[in-house]
C-alpha atoms as a PDB file:
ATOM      1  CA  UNK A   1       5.939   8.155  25.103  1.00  0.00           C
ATOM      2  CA  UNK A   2       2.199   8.752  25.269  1.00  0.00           C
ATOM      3  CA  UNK A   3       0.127   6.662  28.103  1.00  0.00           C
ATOM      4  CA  UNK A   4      -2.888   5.550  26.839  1.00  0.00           C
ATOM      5  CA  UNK A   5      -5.936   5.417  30.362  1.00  0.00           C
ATOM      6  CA  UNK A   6      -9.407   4.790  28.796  1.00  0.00           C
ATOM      7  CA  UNK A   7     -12.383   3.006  30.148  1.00  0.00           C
ATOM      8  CA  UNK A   8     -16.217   2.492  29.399  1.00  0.00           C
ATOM      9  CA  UNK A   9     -19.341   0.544  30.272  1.00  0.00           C
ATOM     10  CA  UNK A  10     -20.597  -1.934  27.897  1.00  0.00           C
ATOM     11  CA  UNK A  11     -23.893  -0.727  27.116  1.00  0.00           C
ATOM     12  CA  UNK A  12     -27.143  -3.279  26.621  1.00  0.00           C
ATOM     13  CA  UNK A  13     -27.497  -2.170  23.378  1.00  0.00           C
ATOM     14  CA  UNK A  14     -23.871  -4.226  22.528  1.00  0.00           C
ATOM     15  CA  UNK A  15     -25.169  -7.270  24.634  1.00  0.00           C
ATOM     16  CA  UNK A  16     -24.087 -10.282  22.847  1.00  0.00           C
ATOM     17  CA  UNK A  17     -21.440  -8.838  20.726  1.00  0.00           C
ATOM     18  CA  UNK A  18     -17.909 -10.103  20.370  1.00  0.00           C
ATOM     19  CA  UNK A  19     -15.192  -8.363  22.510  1.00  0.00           C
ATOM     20  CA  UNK A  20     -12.788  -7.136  19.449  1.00  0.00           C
ATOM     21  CA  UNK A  21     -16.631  -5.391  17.661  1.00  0.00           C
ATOM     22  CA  UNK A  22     -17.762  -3.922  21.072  1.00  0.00           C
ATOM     23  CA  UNK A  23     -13.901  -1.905  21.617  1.00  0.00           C
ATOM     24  CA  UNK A  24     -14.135  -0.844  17.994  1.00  0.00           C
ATOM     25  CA  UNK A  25     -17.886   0.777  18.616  1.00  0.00           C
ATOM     26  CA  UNK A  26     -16.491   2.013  22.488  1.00  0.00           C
ATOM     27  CA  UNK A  27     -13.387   3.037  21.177  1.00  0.00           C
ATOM     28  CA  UNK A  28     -13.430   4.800  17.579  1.00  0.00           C
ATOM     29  CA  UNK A  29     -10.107   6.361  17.678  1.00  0.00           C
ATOM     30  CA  UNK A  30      -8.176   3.257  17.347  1.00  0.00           C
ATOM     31  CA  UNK A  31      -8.237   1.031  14.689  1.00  0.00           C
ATOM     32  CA  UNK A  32      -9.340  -2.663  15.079  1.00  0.00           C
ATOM     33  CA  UNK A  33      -6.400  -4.303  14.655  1.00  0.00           C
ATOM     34  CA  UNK A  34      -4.643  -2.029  17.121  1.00  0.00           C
ATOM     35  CA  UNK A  35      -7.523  -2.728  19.976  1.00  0.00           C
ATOM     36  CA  UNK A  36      -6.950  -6.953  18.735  1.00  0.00           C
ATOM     37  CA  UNK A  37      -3.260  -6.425  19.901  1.00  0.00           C
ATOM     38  CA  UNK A  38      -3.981  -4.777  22.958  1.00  0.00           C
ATOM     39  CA  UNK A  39      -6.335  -7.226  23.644  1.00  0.00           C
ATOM     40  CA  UNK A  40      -3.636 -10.260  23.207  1.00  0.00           C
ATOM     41  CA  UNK A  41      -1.110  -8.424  25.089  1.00  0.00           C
ATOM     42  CA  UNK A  42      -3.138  -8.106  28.297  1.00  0.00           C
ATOM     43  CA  UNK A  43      -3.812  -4.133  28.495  1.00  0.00           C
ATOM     44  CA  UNK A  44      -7.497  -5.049  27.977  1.00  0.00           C
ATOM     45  CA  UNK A  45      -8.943  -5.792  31.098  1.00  0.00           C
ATOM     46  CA  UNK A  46     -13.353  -6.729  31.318  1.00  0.00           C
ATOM     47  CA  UNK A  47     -14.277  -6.797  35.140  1.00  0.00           C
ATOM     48  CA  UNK A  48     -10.615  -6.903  36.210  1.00  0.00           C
ATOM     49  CA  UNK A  49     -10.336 -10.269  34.008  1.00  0.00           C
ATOM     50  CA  UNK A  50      -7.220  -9.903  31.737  1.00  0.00           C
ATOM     51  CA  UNK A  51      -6.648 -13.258  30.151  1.00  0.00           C
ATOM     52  CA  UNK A  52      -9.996 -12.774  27.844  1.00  0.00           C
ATOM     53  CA  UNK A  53     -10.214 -13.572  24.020  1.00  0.00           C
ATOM     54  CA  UNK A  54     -11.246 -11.123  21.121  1.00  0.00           C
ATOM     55  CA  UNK A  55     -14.250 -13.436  20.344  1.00  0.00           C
ATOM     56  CA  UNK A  56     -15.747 -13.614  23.814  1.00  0.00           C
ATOM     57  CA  UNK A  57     -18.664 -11.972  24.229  1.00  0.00           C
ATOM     58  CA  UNK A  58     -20.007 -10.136  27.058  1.00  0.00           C
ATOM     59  CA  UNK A  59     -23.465  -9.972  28.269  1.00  0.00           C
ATOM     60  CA  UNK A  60     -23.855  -5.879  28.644  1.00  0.00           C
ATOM     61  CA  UNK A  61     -22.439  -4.008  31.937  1.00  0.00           C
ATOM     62  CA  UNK A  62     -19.143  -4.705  32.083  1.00  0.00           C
ATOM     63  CA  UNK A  63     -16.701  -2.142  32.842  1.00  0.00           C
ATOM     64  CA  UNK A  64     -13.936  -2.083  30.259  1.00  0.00           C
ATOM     65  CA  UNK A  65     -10.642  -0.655  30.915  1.00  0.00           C
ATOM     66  CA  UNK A  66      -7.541  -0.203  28.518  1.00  0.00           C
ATOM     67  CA  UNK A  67      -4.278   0.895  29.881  1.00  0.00           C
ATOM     68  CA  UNK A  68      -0.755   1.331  27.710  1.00  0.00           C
ATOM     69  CA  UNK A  69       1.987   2.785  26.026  1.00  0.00           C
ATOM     70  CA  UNK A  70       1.818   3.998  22.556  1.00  0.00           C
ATOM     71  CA  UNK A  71       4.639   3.339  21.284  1.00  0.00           C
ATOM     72  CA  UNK A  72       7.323   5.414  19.543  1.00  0.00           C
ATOM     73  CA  UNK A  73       9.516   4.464  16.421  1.00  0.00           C
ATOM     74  CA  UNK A  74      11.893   4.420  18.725  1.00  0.00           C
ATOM     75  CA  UNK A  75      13.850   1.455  16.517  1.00  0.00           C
ATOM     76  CA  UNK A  76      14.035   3.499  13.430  1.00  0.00           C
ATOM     77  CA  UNK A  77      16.167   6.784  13.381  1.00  0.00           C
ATOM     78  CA  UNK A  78      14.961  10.521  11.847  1.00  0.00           C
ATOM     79  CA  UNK A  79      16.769  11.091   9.023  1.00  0.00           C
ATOM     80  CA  UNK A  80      16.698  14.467   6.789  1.00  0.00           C
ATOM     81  CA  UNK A  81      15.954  12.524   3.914  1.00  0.00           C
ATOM     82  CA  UNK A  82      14.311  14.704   1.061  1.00  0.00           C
ATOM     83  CA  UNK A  83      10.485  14.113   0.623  1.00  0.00           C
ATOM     84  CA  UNK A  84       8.640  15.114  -2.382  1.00  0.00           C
ATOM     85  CA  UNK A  85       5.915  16.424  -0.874  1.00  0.00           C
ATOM     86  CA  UNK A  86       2.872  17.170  -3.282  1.00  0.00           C
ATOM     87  CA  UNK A  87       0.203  17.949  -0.641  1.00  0.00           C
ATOM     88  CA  UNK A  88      -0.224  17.893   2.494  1.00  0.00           C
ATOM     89  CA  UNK A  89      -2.462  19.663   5.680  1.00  0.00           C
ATOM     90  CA  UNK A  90      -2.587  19.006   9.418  1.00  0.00           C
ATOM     91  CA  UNK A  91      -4.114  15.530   8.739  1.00  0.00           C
ATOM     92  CA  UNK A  92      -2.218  13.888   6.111  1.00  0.00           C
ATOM     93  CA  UNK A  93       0.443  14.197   3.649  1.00  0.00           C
ATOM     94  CA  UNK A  94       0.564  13.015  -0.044  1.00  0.00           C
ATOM     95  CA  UNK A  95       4.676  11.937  -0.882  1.00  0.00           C
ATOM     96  CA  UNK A  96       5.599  11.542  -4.929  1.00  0.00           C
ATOM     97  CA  UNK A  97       8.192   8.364  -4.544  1.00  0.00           C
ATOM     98  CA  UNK A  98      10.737   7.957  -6.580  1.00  0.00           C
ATOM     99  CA  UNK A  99      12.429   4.760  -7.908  1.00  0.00           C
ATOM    100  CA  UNK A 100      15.131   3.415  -5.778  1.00  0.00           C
ATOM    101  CA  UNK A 101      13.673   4.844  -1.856  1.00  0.00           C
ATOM    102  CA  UNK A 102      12.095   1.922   0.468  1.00  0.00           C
ATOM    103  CA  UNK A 103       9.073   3.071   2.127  1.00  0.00           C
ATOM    104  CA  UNK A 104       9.381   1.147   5.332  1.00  0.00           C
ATOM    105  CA  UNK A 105      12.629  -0.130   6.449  1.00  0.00           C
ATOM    106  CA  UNK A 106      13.288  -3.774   6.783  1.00  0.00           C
ATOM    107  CA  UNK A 107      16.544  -6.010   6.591  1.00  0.00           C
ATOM    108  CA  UNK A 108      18.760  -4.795   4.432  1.00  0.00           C
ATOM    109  CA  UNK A 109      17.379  -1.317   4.568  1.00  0.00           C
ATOM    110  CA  UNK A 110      17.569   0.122   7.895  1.00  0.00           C
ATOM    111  CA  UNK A 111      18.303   3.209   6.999  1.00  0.00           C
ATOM    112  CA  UNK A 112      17.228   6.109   3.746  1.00  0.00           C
ATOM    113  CA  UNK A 113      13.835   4.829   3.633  1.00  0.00           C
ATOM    114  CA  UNK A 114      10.546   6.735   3.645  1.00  0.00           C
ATOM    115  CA  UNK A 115       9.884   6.293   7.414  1.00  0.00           C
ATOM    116  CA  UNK A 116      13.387   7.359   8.409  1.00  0.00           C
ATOM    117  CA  UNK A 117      12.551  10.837   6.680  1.00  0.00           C
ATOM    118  CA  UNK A 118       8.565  11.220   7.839  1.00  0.00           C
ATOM    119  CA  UNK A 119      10.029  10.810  11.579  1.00  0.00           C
ATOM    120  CA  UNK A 120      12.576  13.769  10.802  1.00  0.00           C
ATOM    121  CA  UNK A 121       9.941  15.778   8.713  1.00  0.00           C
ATOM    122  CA  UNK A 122       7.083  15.151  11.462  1.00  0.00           C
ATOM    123  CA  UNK A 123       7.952  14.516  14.711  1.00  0.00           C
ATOM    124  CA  UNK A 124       5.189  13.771  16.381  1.00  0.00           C
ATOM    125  CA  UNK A 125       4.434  10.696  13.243  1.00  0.00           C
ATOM    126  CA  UNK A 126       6.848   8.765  16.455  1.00  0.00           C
ATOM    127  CA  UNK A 127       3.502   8.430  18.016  1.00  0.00           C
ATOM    128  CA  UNK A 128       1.951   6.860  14.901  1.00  0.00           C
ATOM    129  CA  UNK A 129       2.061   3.282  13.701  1.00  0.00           C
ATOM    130  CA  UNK A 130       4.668   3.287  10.999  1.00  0.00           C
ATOM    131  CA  UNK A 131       4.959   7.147  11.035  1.00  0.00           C
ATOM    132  CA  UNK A 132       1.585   7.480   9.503  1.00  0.00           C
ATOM    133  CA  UNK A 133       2.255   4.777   6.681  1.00  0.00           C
ATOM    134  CA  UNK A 134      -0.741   2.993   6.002  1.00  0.00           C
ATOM    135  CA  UNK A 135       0.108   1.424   2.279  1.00  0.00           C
ATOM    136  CA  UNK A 136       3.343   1.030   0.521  1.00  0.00           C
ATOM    137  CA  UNK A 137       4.779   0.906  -2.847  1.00  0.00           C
ATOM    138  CA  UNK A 138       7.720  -1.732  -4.340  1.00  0.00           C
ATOM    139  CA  UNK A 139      11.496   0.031  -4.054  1.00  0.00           C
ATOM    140  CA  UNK A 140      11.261   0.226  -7.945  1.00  0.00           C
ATOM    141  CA  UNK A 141       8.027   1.547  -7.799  1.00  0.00           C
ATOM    142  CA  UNK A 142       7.462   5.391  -8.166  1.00  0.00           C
ATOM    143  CA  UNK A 143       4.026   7.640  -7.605  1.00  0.00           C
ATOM    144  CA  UNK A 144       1.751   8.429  -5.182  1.00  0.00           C
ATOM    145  CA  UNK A 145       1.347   7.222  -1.475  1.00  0.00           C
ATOM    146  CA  UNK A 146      -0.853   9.131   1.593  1.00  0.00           C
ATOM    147  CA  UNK A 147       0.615   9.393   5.196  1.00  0.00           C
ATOM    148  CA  UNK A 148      -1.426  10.139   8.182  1.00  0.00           C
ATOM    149  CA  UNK A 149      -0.163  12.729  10.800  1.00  0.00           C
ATOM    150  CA  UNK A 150      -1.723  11.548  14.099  1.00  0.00           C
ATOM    151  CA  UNK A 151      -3.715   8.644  14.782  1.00  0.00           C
ATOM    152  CA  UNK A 152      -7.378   9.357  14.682  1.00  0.00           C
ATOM    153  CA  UNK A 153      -6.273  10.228  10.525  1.00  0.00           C
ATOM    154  CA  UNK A 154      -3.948   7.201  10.929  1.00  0.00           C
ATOM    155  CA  UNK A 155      -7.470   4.522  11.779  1.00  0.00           C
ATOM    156  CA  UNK A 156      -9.340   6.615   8.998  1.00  0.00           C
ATOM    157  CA  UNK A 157      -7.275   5.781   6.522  1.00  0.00           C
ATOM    158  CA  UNK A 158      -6.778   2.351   6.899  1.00  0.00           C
ATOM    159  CA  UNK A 159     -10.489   2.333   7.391  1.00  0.00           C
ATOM    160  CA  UNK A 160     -10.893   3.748   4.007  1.00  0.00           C
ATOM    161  CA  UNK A 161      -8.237   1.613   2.486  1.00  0.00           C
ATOM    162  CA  UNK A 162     -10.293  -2.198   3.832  1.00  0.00           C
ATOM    163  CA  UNK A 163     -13.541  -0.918   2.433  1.00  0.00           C
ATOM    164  CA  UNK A 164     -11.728  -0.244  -0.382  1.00  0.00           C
ATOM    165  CA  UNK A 165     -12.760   3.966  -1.032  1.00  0.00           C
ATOM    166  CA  UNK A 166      -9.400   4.853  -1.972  1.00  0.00           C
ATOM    167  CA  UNK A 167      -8.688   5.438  -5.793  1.00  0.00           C
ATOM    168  CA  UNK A 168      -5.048   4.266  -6.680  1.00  0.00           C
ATOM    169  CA  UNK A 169      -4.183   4.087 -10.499  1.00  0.00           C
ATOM    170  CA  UNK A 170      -1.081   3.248 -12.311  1.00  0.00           C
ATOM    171  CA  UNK A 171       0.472   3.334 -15.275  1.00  0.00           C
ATOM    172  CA  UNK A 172       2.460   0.130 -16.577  1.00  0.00           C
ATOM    173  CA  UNK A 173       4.295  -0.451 -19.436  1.00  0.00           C
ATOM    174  CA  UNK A 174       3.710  -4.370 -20.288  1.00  0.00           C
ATOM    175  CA  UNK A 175       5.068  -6.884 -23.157  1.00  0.00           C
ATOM    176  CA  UNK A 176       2.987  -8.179 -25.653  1.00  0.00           C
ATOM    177  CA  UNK A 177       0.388  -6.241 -27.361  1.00  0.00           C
ATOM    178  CA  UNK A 178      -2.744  -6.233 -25.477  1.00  0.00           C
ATOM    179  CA  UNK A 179      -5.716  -6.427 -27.384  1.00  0.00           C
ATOM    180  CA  UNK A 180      -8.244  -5.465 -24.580  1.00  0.00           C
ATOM    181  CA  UNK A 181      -8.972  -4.011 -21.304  1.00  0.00           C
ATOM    182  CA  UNK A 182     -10.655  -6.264 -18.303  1.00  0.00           C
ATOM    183  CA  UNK A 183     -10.729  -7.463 -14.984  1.00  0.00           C
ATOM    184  CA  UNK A 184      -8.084  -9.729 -13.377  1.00  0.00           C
ATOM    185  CA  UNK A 185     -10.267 -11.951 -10.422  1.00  0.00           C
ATOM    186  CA  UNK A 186      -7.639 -13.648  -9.125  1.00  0.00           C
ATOM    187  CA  UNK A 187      -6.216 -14.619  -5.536  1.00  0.00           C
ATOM    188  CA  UNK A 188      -2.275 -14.037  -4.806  1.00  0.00           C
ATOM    189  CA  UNK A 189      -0.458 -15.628  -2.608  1.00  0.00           C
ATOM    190  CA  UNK A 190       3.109 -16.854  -1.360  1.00  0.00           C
ATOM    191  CA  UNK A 191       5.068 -19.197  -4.056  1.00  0.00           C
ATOM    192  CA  UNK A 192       5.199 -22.269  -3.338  1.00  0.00           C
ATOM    193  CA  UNK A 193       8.319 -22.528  -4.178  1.00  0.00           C
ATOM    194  CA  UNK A 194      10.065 -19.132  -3.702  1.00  0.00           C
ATOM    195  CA  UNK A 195       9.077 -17.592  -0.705  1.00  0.00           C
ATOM    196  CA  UNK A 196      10.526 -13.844  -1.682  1.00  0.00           C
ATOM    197  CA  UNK A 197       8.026 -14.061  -4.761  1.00  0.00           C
ATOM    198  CA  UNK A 198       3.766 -14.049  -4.946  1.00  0.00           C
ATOM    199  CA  UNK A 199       2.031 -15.866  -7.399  1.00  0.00           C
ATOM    200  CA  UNK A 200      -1.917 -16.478  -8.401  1.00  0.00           C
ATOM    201  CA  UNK A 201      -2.685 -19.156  -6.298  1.00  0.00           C
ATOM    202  CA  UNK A 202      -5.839 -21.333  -5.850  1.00  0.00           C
ATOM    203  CA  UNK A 203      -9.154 -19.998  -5.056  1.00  0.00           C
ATOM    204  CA  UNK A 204      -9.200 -21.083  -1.732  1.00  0.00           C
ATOM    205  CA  UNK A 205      -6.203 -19.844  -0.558  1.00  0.00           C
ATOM    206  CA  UNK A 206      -4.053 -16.554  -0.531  1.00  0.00           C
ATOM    207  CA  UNK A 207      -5.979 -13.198  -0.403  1.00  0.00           C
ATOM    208  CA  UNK A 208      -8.324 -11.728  -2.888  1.00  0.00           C
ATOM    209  CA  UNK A 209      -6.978  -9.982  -5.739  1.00  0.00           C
ATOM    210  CA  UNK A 210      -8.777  -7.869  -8.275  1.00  0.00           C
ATOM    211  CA  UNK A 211      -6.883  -5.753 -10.732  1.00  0.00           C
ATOM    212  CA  UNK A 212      -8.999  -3.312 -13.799  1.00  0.00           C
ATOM    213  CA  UNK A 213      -7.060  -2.276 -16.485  1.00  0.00           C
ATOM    214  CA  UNK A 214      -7.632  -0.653 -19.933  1.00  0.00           C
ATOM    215  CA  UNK A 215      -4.952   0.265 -22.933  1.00  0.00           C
ATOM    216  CA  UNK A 216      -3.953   3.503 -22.995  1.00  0.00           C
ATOM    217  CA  UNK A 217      -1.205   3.083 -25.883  1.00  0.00           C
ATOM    218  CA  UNK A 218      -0.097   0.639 -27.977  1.00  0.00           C
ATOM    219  CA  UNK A 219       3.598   0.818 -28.898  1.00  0.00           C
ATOM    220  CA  UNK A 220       4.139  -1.974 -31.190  1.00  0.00           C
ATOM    221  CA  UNK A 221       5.487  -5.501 -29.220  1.00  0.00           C
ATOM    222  CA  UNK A 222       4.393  -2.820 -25.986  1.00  0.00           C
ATOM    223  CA  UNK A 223       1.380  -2.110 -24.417  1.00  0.00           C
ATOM    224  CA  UNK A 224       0.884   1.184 -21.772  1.00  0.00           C
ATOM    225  CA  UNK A 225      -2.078   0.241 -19.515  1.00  0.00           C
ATOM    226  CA  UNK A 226      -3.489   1.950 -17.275  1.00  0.00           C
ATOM    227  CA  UNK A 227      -4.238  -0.446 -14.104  1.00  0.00           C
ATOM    228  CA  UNK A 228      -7.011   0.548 -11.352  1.00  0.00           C
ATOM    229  CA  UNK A 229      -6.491  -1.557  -7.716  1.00  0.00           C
ATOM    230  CA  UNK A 230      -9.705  -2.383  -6.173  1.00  0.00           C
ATOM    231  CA  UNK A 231      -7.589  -4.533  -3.736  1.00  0.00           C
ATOM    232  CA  UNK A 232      -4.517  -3.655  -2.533  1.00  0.00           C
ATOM    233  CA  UNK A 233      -1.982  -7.053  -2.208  1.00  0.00           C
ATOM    234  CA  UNK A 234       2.041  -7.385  -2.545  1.00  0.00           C
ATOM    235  CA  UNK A 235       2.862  -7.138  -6.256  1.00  0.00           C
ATOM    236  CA  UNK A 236      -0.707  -6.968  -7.670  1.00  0.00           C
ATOM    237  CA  UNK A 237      -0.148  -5.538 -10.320  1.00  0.00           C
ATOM    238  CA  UNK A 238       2.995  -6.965 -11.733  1.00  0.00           C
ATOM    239  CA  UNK A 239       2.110 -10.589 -10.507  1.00  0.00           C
ATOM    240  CA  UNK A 240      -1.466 -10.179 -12.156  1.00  0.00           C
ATOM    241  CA  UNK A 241      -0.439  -9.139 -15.986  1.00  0.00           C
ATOM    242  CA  UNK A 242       2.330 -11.929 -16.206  1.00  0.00           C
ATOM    243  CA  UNK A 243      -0.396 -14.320 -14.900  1.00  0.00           C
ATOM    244  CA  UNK A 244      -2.082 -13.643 -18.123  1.00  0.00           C
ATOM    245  CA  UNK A 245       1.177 -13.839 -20.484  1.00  0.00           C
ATOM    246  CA  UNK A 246       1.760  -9.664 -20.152  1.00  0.00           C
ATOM    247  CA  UNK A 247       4.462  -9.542 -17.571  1.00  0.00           C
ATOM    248  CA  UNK A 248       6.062  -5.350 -17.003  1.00  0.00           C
ATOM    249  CA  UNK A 249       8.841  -4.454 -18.707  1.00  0.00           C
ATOM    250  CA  UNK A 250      11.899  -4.379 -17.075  1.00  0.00           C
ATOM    251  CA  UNK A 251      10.868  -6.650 -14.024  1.00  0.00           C
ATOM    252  CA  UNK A 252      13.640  -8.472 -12.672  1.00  0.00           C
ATOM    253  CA  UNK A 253      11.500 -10.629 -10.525  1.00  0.00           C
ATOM    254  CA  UNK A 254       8.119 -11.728 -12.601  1.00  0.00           C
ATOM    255  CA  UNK A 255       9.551 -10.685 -16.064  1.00  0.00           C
ATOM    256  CA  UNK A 256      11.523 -13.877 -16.840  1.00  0.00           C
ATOM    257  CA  UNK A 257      14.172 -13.866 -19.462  1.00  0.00           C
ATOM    258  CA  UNK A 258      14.061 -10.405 -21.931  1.00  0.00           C
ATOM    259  CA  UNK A 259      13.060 -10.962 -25.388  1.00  0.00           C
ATOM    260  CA  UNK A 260      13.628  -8.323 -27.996  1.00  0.00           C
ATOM    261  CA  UNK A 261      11.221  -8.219 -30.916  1.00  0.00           C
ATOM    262  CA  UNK A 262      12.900  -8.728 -34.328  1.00  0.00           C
ATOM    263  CA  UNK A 263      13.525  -5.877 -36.074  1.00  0.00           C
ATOM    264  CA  UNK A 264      13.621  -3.078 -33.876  1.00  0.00           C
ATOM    265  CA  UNK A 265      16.961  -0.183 -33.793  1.00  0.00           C
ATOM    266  CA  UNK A 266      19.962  -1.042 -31.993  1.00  0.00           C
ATOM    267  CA  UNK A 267      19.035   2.249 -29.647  1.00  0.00           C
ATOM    268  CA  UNK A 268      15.770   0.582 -28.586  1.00  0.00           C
ATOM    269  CA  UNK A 269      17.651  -2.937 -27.794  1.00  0.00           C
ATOM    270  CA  UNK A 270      20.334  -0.827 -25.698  1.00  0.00           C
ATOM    271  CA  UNK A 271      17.236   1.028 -23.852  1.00  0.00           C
ATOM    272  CA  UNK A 272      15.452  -2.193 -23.223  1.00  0.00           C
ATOM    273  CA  UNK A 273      18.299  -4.081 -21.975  1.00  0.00           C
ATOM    274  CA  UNK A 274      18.867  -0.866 -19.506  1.00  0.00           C
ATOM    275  CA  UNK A 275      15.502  -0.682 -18.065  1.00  0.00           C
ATOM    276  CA  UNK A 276      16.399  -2.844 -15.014  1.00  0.00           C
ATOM    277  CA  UNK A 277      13.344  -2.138 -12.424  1.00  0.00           C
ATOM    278  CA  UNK A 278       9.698  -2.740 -13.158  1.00  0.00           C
ATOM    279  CA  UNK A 279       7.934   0.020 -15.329  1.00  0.00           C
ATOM    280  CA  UNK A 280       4.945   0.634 -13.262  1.00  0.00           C
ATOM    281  CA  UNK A 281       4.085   4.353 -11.721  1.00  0.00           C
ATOM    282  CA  UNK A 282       1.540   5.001  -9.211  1.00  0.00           C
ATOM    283  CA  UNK A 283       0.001   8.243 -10.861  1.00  0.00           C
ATOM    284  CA  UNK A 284      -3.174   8.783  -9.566  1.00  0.00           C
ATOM    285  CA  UNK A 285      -4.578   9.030  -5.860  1.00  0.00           C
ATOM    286  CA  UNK A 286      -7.991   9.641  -4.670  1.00  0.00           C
ATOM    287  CA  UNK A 287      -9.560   9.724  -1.128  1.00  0.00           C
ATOM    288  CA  UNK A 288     -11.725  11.334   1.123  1.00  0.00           C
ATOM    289  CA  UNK A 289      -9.883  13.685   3.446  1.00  0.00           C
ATOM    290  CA  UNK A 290     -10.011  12.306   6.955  1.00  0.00           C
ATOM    291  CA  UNK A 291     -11.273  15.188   8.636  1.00  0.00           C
ATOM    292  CA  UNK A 292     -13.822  17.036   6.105  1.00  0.00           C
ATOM    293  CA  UNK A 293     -15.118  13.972   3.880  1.00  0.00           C
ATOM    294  CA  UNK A 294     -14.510  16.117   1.192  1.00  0.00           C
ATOM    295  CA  UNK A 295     -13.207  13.690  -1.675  1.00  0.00           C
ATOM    296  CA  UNK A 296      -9.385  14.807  -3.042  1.00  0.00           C
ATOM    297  CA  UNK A 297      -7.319  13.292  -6.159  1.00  0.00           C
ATOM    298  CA  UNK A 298      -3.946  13.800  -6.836  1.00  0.00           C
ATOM    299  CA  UNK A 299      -2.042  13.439 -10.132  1.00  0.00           C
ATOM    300  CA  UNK A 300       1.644  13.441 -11.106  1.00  0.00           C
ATOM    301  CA  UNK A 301       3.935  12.938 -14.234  1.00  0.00           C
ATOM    302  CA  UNK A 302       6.100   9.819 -15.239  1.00  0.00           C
ATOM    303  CA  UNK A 303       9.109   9.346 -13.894  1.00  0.00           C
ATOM    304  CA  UNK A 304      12.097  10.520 -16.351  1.00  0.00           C
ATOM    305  CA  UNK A 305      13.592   6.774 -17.058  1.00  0.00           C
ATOM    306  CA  UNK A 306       9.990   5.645 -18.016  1.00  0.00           C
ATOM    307  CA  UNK A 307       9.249   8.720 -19.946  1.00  0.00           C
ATOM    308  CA  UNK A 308      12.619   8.444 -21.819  1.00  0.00           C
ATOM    309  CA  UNK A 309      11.434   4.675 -22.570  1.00  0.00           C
ATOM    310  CA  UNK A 310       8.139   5.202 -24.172  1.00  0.00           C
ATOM    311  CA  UNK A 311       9.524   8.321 -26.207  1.00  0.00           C
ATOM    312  CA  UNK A 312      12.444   5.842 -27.594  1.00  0.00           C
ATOM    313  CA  UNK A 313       9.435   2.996 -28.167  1.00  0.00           C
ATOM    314  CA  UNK A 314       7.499   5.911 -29.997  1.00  0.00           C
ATOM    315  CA  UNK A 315      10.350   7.019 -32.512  1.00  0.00           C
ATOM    316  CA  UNK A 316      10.585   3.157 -32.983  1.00  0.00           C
ATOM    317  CA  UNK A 317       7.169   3.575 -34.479  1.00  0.00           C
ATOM    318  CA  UNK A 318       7.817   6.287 -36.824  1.00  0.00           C
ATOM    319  CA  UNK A 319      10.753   5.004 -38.702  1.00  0.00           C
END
């Protein structure tokens, strides 16, 4: 466990600023949301005063001190869990997921997730807010995520990921034929009715959600788009296209009830029927490295069960 002793002056030029924006100019290596908690939890102390808010602010001169623990996973157990690892340096690490592993364990799923294996693979990640995970894909989700291997990479990152520099594209096989690319502008937020699923929601409430996406096949009653985040919220994608009447195949959650076209092989029924998760991959990834600026992009194939899919959708075509 890693004791965290830092303290500065609050210089003029910061006079009048809010508490939570002067720590995050003082302080660069942590993140903002990380300084907010150990603000709210009393470790941030302005002129020996503990009980102050985030949004007070301070006059210029006053001595800021921050004393703490960083905390270690020390909940969540190293597990020698194998990692497809595609890149990775002394910063960060790239991880190819594949359908069926939870990134971050939760109830349920304690144990075999992402996290469990990072903490075995990387040690030190212990010291890093969710082992260096700083955004997620679904369980039935496969592609391309980034890790961070210490913190100063860890606040980059997420940095990166608000102000919305990171590239993350995806390939999704949808019903319906699609008849043209565009923009989805549209805020997600809990159902109101079921509270495990996300819906569009009104415009003044939930959190902004934009999706791009443009065909890249058509395959009859199918469409394979290729869908570009500029936001980054909890089933984008696959609440987004059944918003507008194009739900992804196989989706057990958003899909609704399966409906085979009329007239297609008794093979390509059977493979429908069988394609039981979502058929959305996460193949492209592009950032700038943490450490050089230098921007990096990452690529990888389809999945086999998704690649087996379109192939049977394609021979569908040709008979």
């Amino acid at each position: 466990m890693k004791i965290i002793n830092i303290e500065a002056t609050v210089p003029e030029s910061l006079a009048g600023k809010r508490l939570d924006k002067i720590l995050a100019v003082l302080f660069p290596d942590y993140s903002r949301s990380r300084l907010q908690e150990w603000v709210k939890s009393g470790c941030v102390i302005v002129d020996d005063e503990i009980n102050i808010s985030i949004k007070s602010k301070l006059v210029g001169g006053e001595q800021i001190k921050i004393t703490t623990e960083l905390q270690e996973q020390e909940n969540f157990e190293a597990e020698d869990i194998c990692l497809d690892i595609i890149y990775e340096d002394e910063d960060i690490a790239v991880i190819n997921k594949p359908v069926g592993m939870v990134v971050h364990p939760a109830a349920g799923n304690w144990s075999g997730t992402m996290l469990n294996g990072l903490l075995y693979r990387y040690p030190d990640s212990a010291t890093v807010p969710r082992a260096g995970i700083v955004h997620r894909l679904d369980k039935d989700t496969s592609g391309l995520l980034v890790v961070a291997k210490n913190i100063e990479t860890h606040k980059n990152l997420i940095e990166q990921l608000q102000e919305r520099t990171v590239s993350r594209e995806y390939l999704a096989l949808v019903n319906g034929y699609v008849t043209a690319g565009g923009t989805i502008d549209k805020n997600i937020g809990r159902h109101r009715h079921d509270r495990k699923k996300m819906s569009v929601v009104f415009d003044d409430e939930g959190k902004e959600a934009i999706t791009h996406y443009r065909i890249e096949e058509r395959l009859g009653d199918y469409t394979l788009i290729r869908a570009k985040l500029e936001t980054g919220r909890t089933h984008q994608i696959r609440v987004h296209m059944t918003h507008i009447n194009h739900p992804l195949v196989g989706d057990q959650v958003y899909g609704g009830r399966l409906k085979l076209p009329a007239g297609i092989s008794e093979d390509t029924k059977k493979a429908l029927r069988e394609f039981k998760r979502q058929a959305l991959h996460a193949w492209k990834l592009g950032l700038d490295h943490p450490r050089t600026g230098e921007y990096m992009e990452w690529q990888t194939e389809l999945p086999e069960d998704m690649e087996k899919l379109l192939g049977i959708l394609k021979m569908e075509l040709t008979q």
